[in-house]
C-alpha atoms as a PDB file:
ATOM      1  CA  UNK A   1      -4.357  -4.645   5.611  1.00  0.00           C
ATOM      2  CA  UNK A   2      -5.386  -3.432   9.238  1.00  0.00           C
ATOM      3  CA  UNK A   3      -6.911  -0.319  10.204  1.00  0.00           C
ATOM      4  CA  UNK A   4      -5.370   0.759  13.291  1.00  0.00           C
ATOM      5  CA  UNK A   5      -8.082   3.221  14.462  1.00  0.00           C
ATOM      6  CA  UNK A   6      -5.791   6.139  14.247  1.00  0.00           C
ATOM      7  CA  UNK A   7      -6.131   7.302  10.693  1.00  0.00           C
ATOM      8  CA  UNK A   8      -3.449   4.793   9.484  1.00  0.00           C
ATOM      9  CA  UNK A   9      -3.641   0.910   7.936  1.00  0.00           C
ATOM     10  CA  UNK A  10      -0.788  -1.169   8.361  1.00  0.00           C
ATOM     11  CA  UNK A  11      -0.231  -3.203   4.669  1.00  0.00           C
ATOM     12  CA  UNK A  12       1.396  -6.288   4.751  1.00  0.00           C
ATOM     13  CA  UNK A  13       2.186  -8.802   2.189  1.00  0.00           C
ATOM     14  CA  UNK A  14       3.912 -12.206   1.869  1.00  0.00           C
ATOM     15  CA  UNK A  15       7.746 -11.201  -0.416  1.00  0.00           C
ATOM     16  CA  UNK A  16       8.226 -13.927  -2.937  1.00  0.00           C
ATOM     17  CA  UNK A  17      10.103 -12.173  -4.751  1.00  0.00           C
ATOM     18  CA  UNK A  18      13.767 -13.020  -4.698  1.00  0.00           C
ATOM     19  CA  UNK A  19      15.458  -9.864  -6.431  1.00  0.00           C
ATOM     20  CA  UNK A  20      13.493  -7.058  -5.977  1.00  0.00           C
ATOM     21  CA  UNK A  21      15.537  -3.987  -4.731  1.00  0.00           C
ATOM     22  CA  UNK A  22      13.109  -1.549  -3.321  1.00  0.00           C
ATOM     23  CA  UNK A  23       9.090  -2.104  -3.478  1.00  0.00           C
ATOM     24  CA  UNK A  24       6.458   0.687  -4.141  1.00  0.00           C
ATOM     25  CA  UNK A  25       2.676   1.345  -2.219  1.00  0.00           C
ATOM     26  CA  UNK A  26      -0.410   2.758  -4.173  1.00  0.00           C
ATOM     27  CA  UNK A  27      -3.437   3.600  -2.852  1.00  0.00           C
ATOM     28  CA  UNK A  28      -6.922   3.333  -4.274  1.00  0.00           C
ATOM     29  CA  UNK A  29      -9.652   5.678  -2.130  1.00  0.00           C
ATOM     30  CA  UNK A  30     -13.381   4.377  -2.673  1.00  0.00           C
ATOM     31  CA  UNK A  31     -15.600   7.301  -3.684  1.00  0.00           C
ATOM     32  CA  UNK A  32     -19.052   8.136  -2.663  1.00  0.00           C
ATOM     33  CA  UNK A  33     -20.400   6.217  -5.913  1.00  0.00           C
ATOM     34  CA  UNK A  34     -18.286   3.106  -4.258  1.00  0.00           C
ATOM     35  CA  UNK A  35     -15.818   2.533  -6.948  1.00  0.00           C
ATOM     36  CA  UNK A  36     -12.347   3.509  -7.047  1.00  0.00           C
ATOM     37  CA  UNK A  37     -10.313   6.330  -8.311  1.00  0.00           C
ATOM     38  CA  UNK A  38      -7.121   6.536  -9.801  1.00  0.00           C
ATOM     39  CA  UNK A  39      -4.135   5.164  -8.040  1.00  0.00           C
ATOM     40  CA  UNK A  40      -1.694   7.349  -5.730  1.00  0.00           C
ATOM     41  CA  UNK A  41       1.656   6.265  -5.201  1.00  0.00           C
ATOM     42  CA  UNK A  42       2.058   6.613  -1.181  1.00  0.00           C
ATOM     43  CA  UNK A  43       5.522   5.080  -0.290  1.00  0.00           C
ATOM     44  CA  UNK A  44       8.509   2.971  -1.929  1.00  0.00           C
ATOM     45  CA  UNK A  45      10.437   0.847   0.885  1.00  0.00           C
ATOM     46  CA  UNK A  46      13.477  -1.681   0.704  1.00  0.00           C
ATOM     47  CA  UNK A  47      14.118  -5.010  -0.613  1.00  0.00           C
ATOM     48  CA  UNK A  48      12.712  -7.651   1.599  1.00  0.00           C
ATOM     49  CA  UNK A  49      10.637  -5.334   3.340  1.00  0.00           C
ATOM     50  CA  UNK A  50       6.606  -6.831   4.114  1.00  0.00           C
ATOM     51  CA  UNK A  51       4.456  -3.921   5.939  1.00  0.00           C
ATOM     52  CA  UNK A  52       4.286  -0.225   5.124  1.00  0.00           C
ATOM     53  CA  UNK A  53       2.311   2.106   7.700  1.00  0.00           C
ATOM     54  CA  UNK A  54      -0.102   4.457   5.910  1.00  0.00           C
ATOM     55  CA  UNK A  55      -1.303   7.583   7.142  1.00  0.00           C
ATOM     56  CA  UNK A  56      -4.267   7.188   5.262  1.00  0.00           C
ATOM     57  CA  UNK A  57      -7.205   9.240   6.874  1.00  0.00           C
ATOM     58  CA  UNK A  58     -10.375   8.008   6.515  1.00  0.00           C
ATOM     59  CA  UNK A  59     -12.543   5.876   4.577  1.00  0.00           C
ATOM     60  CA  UNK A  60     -11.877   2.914   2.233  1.00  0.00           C
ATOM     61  CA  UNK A  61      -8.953   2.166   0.582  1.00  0.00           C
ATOM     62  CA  UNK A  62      -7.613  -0.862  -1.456  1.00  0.00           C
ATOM     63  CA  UNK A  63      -3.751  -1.232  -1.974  1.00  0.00           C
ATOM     64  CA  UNK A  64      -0.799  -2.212  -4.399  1.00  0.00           C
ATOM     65  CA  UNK A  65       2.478  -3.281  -3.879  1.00  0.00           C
ATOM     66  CA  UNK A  66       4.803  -3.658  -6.408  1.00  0.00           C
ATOM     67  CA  UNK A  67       8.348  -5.579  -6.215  1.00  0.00           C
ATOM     68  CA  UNK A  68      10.941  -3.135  -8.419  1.00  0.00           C
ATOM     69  CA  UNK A  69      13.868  -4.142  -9.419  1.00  0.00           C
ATOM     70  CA  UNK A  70      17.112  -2.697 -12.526  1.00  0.00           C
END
């Protein structure tokens, strides 16, 4: 992930999958207690896609990405 400064993060991720047809993005935010709370689902994108652009905001975030497929 990169934080581009502008209230987005740029999530990338090496595709090894070799049938997905569409993958999905969740977001984790870090509270003020620093763990996590539940996940949001933020995007879904194409097959063979590897970076999603999240308008995110601020503070600290951990990602998922998920490979869907029928």
């Amino acid at each position: 992930m990169t934080n581009n400064h502008n209230r987005t993060a740029t999530v990338t991720w090496t595709d090894k999958s070799d049938n997905e047809t569409s993958f999905t993005i969740e977001r984790q935010k870090k509270n003020k207690r620093g763990s996590y709370g539940g996940s949001t689902l933020i995007g879904g994108i194409g097959a063979d896609e590897t970076s999603y652009v999240d308008n995110s905001g601020t503070g600290t975030f951990r990602y998922r990405v998920r490979a869907s497929n029928a």
